[in-house]
Protein backbone atom coordinates (compact mmCIF):
# COMPACT_ATOMS: atom_id res chain seq x y z
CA UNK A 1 7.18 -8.62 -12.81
CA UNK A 2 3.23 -8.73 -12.96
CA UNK A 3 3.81 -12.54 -14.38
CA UNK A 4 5.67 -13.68 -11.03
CA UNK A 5 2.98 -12.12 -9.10
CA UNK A 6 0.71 -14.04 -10.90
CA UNK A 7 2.70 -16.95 -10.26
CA UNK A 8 3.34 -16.39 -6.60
CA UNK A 9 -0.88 -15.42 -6.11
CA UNK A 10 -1.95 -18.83 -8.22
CA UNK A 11 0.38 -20.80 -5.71
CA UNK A 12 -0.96 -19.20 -2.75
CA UNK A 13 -4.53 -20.31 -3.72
CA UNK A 14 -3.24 -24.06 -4.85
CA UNK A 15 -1.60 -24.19 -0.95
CA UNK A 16 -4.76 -22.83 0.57
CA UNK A 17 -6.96 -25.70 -1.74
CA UNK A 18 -5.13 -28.31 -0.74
CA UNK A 19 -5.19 -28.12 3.10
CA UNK A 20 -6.62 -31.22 3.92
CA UNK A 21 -9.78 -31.22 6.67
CA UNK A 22 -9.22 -31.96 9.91
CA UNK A 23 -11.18 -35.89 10.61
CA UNK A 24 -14.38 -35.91 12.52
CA UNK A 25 -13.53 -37.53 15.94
CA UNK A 26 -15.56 -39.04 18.49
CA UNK A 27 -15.84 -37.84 22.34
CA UNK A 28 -16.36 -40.15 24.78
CA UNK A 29 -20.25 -39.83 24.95
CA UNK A 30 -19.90 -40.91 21.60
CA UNK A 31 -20.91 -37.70 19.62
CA UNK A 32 -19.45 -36.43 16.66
CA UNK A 33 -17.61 -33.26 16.34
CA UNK A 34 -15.49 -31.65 13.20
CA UNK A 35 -13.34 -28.86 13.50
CA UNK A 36 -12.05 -27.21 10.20
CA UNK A 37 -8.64 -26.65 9.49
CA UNK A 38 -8.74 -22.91 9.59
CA UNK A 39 -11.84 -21.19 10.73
CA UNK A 40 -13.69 -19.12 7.93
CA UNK A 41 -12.66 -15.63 8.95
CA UNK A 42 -8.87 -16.68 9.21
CA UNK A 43 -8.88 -17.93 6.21
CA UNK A 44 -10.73 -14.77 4.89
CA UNK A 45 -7.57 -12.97 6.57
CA UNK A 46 -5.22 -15.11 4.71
CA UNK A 47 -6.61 -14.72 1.15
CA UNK A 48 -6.88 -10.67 1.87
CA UNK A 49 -3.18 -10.79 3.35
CA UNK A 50 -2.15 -13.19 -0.06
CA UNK A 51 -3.73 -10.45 -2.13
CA UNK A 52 -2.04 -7.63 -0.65
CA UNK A 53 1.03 -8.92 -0.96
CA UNK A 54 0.14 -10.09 -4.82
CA UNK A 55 -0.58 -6.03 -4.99
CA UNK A 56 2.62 -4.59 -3.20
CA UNK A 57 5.35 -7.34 -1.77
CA UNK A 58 6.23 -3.96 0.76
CA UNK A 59 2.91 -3.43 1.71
CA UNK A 60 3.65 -3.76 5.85
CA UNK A 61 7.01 -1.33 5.43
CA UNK A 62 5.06 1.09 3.44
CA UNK A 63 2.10 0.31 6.31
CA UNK A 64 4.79 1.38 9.03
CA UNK A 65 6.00 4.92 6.98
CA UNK A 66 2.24 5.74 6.75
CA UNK A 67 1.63 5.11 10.68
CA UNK A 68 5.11 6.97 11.61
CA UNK A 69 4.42 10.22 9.77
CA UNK A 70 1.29 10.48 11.64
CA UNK A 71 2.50 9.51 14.91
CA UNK A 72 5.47 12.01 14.27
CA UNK A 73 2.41 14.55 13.54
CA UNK A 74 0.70 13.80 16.99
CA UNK A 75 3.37 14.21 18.42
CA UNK A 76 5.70 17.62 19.90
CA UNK A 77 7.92 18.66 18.59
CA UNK A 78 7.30 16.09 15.73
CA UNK A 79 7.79 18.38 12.56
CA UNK A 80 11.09 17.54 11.49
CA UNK A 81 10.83 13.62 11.94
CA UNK A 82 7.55 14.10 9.61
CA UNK A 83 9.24 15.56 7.05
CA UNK A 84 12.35 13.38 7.31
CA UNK A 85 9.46 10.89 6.20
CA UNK A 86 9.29 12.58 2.68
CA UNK A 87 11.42 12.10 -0.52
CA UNK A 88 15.11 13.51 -0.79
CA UNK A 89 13.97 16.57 -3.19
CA UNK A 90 11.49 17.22 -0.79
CA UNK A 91 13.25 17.05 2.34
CA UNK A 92 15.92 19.28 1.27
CA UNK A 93 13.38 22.17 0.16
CA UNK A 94 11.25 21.57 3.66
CA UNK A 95 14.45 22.03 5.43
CA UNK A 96 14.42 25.93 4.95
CA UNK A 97 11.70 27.85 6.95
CA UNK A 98 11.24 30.94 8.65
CA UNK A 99 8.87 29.71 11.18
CA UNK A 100 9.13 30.84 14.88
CA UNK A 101 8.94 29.89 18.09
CA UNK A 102 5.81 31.43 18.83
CA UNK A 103 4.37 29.04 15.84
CA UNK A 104 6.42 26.24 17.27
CA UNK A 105 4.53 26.60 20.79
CA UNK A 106 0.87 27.24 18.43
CA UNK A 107 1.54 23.65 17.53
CA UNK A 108 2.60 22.28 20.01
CA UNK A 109 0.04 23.49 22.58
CA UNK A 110 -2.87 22.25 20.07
CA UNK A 111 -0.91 18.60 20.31
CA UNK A 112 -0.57 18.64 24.13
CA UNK A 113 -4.43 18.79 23.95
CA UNK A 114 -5.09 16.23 21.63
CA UNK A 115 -2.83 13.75 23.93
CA UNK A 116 -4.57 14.76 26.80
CA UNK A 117 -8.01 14.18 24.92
CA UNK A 118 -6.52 11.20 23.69
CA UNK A 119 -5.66 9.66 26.77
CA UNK A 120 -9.20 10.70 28.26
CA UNK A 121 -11.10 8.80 25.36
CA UNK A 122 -8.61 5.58 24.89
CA UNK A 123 -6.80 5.24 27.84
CA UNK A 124 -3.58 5.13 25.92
CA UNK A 125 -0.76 6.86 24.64
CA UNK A 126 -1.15 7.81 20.90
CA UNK A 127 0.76 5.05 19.43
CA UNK A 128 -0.11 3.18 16.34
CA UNK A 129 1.86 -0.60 17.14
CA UNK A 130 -0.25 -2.43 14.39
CA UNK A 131 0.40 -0.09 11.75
CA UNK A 132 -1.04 -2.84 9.30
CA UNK A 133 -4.42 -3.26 11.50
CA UNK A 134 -4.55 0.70 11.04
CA UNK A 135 -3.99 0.60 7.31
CA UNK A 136 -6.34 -1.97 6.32
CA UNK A 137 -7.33 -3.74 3.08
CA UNK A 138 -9.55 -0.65 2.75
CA UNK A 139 -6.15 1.28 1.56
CA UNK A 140 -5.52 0.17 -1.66
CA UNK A 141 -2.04 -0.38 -1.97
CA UNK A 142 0.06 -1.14 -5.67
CA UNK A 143 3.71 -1.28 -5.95
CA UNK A 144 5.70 -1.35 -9.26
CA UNK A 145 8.93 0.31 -10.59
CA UNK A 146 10.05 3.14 -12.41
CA UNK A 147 10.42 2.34 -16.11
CA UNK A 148 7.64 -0.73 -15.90
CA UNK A 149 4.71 -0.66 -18.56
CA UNK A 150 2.40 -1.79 -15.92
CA UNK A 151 2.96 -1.92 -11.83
CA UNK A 152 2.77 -4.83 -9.99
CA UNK A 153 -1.48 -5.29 -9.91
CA UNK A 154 -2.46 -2.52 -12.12
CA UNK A 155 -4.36 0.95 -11.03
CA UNK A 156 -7.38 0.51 -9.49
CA UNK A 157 -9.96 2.52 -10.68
CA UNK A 158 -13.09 1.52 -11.23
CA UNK A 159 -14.36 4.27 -12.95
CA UNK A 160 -11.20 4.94 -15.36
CA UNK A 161 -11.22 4.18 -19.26
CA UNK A 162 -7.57 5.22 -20.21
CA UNK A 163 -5.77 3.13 -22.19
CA UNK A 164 -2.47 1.06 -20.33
CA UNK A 165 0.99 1.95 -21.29
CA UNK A 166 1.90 0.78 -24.47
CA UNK A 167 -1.63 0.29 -25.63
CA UNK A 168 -3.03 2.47 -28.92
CA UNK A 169 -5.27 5.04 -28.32
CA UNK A 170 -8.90 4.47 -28.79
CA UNK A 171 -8.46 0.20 -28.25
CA UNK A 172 -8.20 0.41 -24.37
CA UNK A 173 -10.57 -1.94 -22.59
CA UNK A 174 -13.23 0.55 -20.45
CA UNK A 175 -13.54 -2.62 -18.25
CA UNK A 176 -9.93 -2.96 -17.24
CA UNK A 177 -7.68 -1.06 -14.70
CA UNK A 178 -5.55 1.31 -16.27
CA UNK A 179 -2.21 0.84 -15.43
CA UNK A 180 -0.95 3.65 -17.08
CA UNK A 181 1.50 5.89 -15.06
CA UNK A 182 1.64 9.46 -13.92
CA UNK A 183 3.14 11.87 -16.17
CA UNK A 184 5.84 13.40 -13.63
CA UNK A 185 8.86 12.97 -14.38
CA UNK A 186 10.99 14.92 -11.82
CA UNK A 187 10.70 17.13 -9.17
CA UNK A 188 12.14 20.63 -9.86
CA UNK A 189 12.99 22.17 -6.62
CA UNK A 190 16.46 20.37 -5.96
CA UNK A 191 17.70 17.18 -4.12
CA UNK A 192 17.98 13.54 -5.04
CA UNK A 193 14.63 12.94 -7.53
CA UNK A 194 15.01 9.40 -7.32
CA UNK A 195 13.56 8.49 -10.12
CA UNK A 196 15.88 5.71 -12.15
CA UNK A 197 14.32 2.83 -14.29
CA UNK A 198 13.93 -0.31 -11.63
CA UNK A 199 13.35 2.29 -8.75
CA UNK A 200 10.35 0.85 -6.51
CA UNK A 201 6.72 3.14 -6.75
CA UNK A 202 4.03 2.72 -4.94
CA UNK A 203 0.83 4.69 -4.82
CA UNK A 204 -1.91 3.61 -1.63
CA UNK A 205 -5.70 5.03 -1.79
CA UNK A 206 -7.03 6.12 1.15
CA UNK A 207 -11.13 5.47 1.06
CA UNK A 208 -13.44 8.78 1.16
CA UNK A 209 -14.35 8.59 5.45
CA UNK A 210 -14.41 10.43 8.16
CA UNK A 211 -16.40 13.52 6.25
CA UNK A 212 -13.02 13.53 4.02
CA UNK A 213 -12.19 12.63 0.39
CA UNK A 214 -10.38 10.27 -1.02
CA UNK A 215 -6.60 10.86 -1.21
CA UNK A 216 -3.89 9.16 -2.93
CA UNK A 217 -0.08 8.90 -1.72
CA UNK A 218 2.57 8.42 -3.93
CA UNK A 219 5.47 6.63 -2.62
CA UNK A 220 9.29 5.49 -3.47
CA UNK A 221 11.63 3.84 -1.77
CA UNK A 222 15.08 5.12 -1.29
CA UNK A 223 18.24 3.63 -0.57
CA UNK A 224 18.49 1.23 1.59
CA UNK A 225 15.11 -0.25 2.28
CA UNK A 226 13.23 2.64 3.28
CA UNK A 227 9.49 4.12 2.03
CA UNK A 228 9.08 7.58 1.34
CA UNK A 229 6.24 9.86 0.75
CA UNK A 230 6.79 12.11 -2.42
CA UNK A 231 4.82 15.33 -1.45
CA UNK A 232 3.32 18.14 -4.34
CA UNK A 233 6.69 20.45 -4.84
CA UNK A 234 3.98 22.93 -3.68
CA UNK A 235 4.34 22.59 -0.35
CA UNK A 236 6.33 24.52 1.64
CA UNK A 237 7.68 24.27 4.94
CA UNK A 238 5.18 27.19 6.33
CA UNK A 239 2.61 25.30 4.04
CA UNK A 240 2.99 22.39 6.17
CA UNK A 241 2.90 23.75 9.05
CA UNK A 242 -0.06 26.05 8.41
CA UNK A 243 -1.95 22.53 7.06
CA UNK A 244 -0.84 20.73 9.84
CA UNK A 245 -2.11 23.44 12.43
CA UNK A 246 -5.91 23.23 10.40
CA UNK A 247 -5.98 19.41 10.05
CA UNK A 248 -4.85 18.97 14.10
CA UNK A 249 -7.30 21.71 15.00
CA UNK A 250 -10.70 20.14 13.29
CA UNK A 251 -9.66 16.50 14.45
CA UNK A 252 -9.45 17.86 17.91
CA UNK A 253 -12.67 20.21 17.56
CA UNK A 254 -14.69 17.34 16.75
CA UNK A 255 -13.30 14.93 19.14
CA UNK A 256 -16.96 13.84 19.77
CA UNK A 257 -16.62 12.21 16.76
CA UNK A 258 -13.54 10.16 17.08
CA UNK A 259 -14.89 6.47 16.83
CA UNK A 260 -15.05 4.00 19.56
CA UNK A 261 -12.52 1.91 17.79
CA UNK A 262 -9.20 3.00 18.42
CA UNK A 263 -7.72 1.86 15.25
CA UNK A 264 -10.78 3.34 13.30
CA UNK A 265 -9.87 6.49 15.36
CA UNK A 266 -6.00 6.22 14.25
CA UNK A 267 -6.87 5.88 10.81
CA UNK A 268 -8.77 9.18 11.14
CA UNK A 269 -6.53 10.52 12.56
CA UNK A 270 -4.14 9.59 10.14
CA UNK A 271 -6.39 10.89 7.05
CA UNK A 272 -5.93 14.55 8.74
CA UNK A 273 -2.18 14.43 8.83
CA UNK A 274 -1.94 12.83 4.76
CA UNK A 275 -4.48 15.67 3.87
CA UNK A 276 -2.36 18.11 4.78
CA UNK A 277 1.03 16.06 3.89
CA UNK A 278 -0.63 16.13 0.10
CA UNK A 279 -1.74 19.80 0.79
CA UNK A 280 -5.50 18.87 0.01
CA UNK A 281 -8.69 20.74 1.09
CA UNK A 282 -10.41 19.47 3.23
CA UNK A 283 -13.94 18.95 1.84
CA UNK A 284 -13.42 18.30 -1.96
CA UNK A 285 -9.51 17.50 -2.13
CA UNK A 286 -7.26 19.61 -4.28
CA UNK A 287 -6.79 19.48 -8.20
CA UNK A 288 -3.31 17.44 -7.52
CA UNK A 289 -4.85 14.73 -5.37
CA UNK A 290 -7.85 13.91 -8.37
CA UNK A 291 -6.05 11.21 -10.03
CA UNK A 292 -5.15 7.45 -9.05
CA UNK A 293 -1.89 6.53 -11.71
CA UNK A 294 0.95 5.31 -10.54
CA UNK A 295 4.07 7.64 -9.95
CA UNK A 296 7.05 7.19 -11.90
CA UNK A 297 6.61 7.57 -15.62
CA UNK A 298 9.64 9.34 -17.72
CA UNK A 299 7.06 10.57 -20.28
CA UNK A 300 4.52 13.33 -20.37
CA UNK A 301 4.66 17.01 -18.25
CA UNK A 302 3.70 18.14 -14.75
CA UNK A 303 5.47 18.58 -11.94
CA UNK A 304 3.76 18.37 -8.93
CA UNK A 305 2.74 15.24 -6.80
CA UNK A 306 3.50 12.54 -9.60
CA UNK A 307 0.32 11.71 -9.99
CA UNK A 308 -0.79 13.50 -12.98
CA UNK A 309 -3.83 15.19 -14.02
């Protein structure tokens, strides 16, 4: 699989090399004028957009799952469409709570004040409808599939010196990515785990901002074309909720702070809801959100967020 990426990336440069210049042509003054074929910073935008999609083919679906659990976050009433957002295991154990309505009208009264502050500051409804504007090629994003020695661009980790699967110990190169995968194997607290060889992975990095850490969101997609978020099996529904309630309160608290830029201020926004989603604290991120492998490996032990230790 990494080879036909290769493939498809090397022809996307060859097509972008051989787009021939557009001919100086004369006015009627008789000056001289050449326009390019594609302005610099489009083209910039095309080599970033051939590179994402070298990195994850799915990049804009998994784009749109990342922008609809936060909108279903911001929004009342949301709770149950954001967890209908996570994996089947997952979904089935969020689906028994014992919250009440008094913590249903908490929440909901916090979001009725972040729309109205939202409106105030933007002039708009909170509504991400360029999902991949929102999520950026800051987000790192790599796709692969369960049972694959390496996913589809490798990890990305700048910093990381473990040797890639099916390489001998001690012989890994400390200048490579390591492509090695999580350990997880399979959720243990019941439902569909998902998790046969060829199943699609993908794990996106979302940059340290916003006073926050960096966090890392492990993904698979589920029958029939659809990206899901695979949450810690710590997480309860309460859990959620009481995350949710913290992360919504300090992005409204410091509202002074949301940027000028409304799609910097979604992706914010965004970072608050994940946070929580990954159950992650909010200054120094929690011991299951340290590590940046790929989800998906049958070897090893944990159980947790499948991304290993």
């Amino acid at each position: 699989m990494r080879h036909h990426h290769q493939l498809f990336f090397a022809a996307c440069v060859t097509v972008a090399g051989l787009a021939a210049p557009v001919l100086a042509q004369r006015d009627m003054s008789g000056s001289t004028s050449s326009t390019p074929a594609t302005q610099p910073s489009d083209q910039a935008g095309m080599d970033r957009s051939a590179d994402r999609t070298a990195m994850a083919p799915d990049y804009k679906d998994i784009c749109k799952t990342l922008s609809s659990s936060t909108e279903a976050a911001f929004h009342k009433k949301g709770f149950d469409n954001l967890v209908k957002r996570f994996v089947d295991a997952d979904r089935d154990r969020l689906s028994k709570n014992d919250l009440t309505q008094a913590d249903w009208d908490k929440l909901n009264g916090r979001i009725d004040e972040i729309e109205k502050d939202w409106k105030a500051k933007y002039n708009q409804k909170f509504d991400i409808d360029h999902p991949d504007l929102v999520f950026n090629d800051q987000f790192k994003i790599v796709q692969g599939q369960i049972g694959e020695a390496q996913p589809a661009a490798g990890r990305m980790s700048p910093d990381s010196n473990a040797p890639s699967a099916g390489t001998p110990a001690g012989t890994a190169d400390k200048g490579a990515p390591d492509t090695t995968p999580g350990p997880q194997s399979d959720k243990h607290a019941g439902g569909d785990v998902n998790r046969e060889p060829g199943r699609k992975v993908a794990k996106v990095t979302f940059p340290e901002s916003h006073g926050m850490p960096t966090l890392f969101i492990p993904m698979i997609r589920e029958f029939p074309d659809s990206w899901k978020i695979d949450v810690p099996d710590t997480l309860t529904a309460r859990k959620l909720y009481d995350n949710l309630l913290a992360q919504l309160t300090a992005f409204d608290e410091h509202k002074d702070q949301w940027p000028a830029d409304v799609n910097d201020a979604y992706r914010m926004a965004s970072h608050h809801v994940l946070m929580a989603v990954m159950d992650t604290n909010d200054k120094t991120g929690s011991d299951m959100n340290r590590d940046n492998t790929m989800p998906g490996n049958t070897s090893g032990t944990g159980t947790g967020t499948g991304m290993g230790r």
